[in-house]
Protein backbone atom coordinates (compact mmCIF):
# COMPACT_ATOMS: atom_id res chain seq x y z
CA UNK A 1 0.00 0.00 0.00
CA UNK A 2 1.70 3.15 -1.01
CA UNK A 3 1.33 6.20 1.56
CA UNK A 4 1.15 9.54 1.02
CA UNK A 5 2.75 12.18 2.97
CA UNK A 6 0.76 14.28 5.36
CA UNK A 7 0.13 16.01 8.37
CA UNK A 8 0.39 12.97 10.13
CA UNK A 9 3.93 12.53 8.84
CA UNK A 10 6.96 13.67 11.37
CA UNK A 11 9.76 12.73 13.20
CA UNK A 12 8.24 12.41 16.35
CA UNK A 13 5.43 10.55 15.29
CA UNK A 14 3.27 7.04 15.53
CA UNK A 15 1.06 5.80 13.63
CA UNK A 16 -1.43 2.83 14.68
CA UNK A 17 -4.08 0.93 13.01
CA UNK A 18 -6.42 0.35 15.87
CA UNK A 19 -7.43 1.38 19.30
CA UNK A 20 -5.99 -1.93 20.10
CA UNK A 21 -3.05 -1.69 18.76
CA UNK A 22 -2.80 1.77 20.06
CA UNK A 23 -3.36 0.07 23.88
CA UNK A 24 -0.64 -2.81 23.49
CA UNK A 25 1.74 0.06 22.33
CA UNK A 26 1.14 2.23 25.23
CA UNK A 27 1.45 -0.73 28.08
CA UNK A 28 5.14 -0.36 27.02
CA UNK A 29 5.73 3.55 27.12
CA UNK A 30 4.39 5.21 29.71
CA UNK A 31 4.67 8.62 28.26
CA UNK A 32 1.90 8.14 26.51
CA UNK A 33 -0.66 7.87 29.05
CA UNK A 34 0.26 11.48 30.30
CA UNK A 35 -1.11 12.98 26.91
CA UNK A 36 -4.11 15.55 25.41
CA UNK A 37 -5.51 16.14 22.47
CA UNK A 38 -4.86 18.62 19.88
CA UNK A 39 -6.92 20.97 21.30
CA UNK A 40 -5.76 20.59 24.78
CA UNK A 41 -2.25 21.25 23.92
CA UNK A 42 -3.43 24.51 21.48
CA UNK A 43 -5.37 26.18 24.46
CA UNK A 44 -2.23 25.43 26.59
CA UNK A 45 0.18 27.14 23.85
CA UNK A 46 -2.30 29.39 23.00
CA UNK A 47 -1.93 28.74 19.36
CA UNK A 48 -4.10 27.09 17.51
CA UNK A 49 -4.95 23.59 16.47
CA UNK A 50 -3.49 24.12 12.79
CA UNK A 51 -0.36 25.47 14.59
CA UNK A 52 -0.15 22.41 16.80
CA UNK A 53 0.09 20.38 13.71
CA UNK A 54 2.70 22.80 12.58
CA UNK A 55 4.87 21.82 15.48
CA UNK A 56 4.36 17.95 15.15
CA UNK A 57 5.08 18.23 11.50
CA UNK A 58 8.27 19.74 12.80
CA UNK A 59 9.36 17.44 15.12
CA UNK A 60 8.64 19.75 18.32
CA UNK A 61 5.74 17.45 19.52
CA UNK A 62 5.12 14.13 19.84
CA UNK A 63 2.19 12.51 18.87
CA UNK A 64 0.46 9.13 18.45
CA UNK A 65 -2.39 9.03 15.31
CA UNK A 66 -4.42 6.27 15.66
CA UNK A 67 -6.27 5.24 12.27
CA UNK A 68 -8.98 3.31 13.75
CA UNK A 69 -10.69 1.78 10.65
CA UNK A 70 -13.76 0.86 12.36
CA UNK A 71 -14.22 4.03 14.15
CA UNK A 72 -13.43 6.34 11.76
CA UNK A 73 -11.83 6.73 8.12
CA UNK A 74 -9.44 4.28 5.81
CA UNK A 75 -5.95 4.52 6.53
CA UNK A 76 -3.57 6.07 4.61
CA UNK A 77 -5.71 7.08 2.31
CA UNK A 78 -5.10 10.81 1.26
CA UNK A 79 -7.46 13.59 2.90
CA UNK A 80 -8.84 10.90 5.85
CA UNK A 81 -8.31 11.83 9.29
CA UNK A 82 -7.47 9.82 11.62
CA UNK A 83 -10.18 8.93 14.28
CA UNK A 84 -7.62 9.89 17.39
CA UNK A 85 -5.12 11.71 17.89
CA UNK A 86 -3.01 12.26 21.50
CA UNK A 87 -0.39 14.95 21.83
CA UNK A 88 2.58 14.76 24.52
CA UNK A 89 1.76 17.32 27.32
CA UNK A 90 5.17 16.89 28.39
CA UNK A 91 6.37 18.30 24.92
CA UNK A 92 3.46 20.43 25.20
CA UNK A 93 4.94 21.68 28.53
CA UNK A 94 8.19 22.03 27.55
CA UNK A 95 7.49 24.28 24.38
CA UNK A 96 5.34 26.02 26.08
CA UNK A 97 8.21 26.91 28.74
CA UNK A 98 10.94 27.69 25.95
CA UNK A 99 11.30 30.89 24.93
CA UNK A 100 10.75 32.10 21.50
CA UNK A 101 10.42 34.87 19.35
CA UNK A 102 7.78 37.34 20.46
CA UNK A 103 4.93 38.49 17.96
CA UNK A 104 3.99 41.50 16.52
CA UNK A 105 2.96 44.40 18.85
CA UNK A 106 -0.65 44.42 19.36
CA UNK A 107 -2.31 47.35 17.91
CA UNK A 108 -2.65 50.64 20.06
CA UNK A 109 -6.64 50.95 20.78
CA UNK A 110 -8.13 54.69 20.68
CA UNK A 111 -9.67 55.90 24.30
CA UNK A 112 -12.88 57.19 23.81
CA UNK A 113 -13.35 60.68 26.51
CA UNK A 114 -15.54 59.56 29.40
């Protein structure tokens, strides 16, 4: 089965083809029970979940995609999702503590005269 490249595709990543599979996996790597989803870890950075993507893609994040044919779509199929995805809050902890660039200066906002 050829696969295509994705968003699921990065160094730090996992891929699984069941729930069950997922389960046996994690009995052996604790790290992965202390994890959140994608949306967890984008409130935590602030950023969101397109940027958290970003940052697995990059290698900054781990994360474990579980393509749960049952549950959800075919895998490696292009454009399916997969049905779950878990994030490492210990990445997401540790990015969120590095420092980084700041952002552009928010916009100075007019007073209006009480």
């Amino acid at each position: 089965m050829k696969r295509f490249p994705s968003r699921y595709d990065g160094p730090r990543t996992k891929r699984f083809r069941s729930v069950g599979e997922f389960h046996v996996y994690a009995i052996g790597h604790p790290e992965v029970l202390d994890s959140v989803s994608p949306g967890g870890a984008a409130a935590r950075l602030g950023v969101g979940r397109e940027r958290v993507y970003q940052l697995i893609g990059d290698g900054r994040l781990r994360a474990w995609f579980i393509f749960d044919q049952g549950e959800g779509e075919a895998h490696d199929v292009p454009g399916n999702r997969a049905s779950y995805v878990y994030v490492s809050w210990e990445d997401v902890e540790a990015y969120g503590a590095s420092p980084r660039r700041p952002g552009p200066k928010p916009k100075a906002q007019s007073q209006a005269a009480a």
